[in-house]
Protein backbone atom coordinates (compact mmCIF):
# COMPACT_ATOMS: atom_id res chain seq x y z
CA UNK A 1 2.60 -10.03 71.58
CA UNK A 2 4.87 -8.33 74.45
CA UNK A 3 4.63 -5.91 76.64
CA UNK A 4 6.92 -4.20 79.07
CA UNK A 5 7.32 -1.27 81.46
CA UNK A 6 10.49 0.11 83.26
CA UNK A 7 10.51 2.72 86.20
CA UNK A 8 13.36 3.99 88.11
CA UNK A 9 12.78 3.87 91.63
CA UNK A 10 14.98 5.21 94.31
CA UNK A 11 15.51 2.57 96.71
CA UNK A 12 17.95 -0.28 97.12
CA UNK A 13 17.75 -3.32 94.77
CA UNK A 14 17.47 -5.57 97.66
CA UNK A 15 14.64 -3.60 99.24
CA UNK A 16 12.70 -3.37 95.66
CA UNK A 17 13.39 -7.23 95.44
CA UNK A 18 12.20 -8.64 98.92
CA UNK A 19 8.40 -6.72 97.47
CA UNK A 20 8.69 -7.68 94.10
CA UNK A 21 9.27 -11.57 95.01
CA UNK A 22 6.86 -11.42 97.72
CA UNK A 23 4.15 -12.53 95.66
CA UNK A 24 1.51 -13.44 98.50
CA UNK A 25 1.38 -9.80 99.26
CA UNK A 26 1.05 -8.56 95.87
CA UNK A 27 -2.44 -7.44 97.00
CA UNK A 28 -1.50 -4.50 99.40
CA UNK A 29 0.49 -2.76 97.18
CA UNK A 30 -0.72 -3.01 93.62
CA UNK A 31 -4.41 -2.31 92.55
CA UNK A 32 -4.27 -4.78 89.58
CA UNK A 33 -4.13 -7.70 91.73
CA UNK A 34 -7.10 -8.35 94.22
CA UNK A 35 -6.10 -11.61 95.32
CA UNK A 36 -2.98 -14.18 95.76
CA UNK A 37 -3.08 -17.73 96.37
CA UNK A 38 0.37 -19.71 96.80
CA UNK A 39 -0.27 -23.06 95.78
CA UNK A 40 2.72 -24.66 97.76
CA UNK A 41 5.08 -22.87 100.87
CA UNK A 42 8.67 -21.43 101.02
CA UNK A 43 10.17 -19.37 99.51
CA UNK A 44 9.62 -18.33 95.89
CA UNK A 45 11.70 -20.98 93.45
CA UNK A 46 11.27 -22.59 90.43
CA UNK A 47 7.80 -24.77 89.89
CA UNK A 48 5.96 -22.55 92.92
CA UNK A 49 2.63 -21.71 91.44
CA UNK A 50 0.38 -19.38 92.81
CA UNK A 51 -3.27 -18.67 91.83
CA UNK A 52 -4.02 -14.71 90.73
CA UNK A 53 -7.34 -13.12 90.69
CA UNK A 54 -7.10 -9.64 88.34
CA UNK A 55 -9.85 -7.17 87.62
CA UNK A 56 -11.10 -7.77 84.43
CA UNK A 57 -8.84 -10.87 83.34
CA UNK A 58 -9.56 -14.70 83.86
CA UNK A 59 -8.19 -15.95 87.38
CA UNK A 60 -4.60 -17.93 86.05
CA UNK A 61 -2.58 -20.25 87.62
CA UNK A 62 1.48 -18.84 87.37
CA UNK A 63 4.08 -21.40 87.85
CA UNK A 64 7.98 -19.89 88.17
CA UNK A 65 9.83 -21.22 84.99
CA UNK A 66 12.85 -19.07 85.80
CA UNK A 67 14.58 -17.29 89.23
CA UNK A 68 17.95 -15.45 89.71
CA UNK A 69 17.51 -14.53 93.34
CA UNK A 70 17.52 -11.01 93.51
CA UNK A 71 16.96 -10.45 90.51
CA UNK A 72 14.48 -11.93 87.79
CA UNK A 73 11.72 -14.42 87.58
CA UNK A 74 10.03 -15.03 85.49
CA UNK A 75 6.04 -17.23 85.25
CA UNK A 76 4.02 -19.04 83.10
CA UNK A 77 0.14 -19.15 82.93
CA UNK A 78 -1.42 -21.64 79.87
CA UNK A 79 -5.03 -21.53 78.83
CA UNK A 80 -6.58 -23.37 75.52
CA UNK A 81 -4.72 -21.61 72.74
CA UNK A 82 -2.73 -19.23 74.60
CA UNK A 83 0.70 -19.25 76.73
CA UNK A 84 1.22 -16.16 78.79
CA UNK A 85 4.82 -15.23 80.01
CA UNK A 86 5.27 -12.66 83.27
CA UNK A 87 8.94 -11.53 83.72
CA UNK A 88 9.96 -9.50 86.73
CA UNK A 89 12.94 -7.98 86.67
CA UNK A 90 15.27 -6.26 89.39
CA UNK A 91 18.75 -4.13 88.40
CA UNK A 92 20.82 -1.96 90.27
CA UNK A 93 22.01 0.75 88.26
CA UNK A 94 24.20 4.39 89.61
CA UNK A 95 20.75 6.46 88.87
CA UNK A 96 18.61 3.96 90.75
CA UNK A 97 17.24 0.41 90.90
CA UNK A 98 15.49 0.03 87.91
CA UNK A 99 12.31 -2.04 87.81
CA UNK A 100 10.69 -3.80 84.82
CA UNK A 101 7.71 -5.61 84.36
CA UNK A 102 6.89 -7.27 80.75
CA UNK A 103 3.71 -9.84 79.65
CA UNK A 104 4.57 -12.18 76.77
CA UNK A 105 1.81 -14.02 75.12
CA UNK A 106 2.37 -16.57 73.04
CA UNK A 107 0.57 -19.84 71.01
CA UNK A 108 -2.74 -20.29 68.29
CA UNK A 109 -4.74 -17.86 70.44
CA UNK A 110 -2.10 -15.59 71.72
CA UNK A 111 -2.29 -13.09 69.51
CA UNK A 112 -5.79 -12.71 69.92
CA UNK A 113 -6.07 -12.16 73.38
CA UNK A 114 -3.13 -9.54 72.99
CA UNK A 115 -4.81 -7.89 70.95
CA UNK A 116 -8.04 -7.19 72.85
CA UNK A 117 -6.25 -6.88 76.09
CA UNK A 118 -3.43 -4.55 75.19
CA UNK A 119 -4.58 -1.52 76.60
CA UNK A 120 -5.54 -3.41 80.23
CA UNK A 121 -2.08 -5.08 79.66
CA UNK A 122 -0.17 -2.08 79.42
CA UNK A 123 -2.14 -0.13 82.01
CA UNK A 124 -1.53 -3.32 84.28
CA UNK A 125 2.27 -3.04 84.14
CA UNK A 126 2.29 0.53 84.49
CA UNK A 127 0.19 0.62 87.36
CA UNK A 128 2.53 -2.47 88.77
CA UNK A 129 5.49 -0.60 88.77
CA UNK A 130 4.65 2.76 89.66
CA UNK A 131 2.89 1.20 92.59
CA UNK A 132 6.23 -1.22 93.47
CA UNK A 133 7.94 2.39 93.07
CA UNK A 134 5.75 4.12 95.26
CA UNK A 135 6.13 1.59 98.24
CA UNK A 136 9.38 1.06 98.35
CA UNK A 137 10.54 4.49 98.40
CA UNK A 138 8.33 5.45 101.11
């Protein structure tokens, strides 16, 4: 199962970046997240995991798998049966820096849990980048 979301938003990519990547502060800006725990310091990079507590979803540990500073990373989160894939992505473009968010979910029990959580998924992403949107262009 995947899910994604775009939105324009009319600040600079670097701007849009420096709150997307700041994970630990996810919190403030985005009503699908009510809390963030980095599991080691520094700066975001590959094999940082941080702990995420959701409305309505099991609290998952995310470990970075992938980063192109500036623009993309991308986490993993594994439960029994399922493998769940977070990209973020970051791309200046001559209309605006366009943001997308997408949720992978993968393995025996993947499908499953896309299934039932598709609605809350999309909602999630939606609500993720028209709230990233919102605070960087004020």
């Amino acid at each position: 199962m995947r899910f994604e979301h775009s939105t324009t938003v009319n600040a600079p990519a670097e701007r849009v970046w420096a709150v997307f990547s700041d994970v630990a502060r996810w919190p403030e800006w985005t009503p699908t997240v009510d809390s963030v725990e980095r599991l080691d310091e520094g700066a975001l990079r590959v094999g940082a995991r941080t702990r995420i507590r959701q409305p309505k979803l099991p609290v998952a540990v995310w470990e970075v798998t992938e980063l192109k500073d500036g623009e993309y990373f991308e986490w993993v989160s594994r439960g029994p049966g399922i493998k769940t894939t977070g990209g973020h992505r970051v791309v200046s473009t001559p209309e605006g820096t366009v943001v997308t968010a997408s949720v992978v979910q993968e393995g025996p029990l993947g499908w499953l849990f896309g299934k039932l959580y598709a609605g809350l998924t999309k909602r999630y992403i939606a609500q993720e980048t028209a709230s990233l949107k919102k605070v960087t262009e004020a």
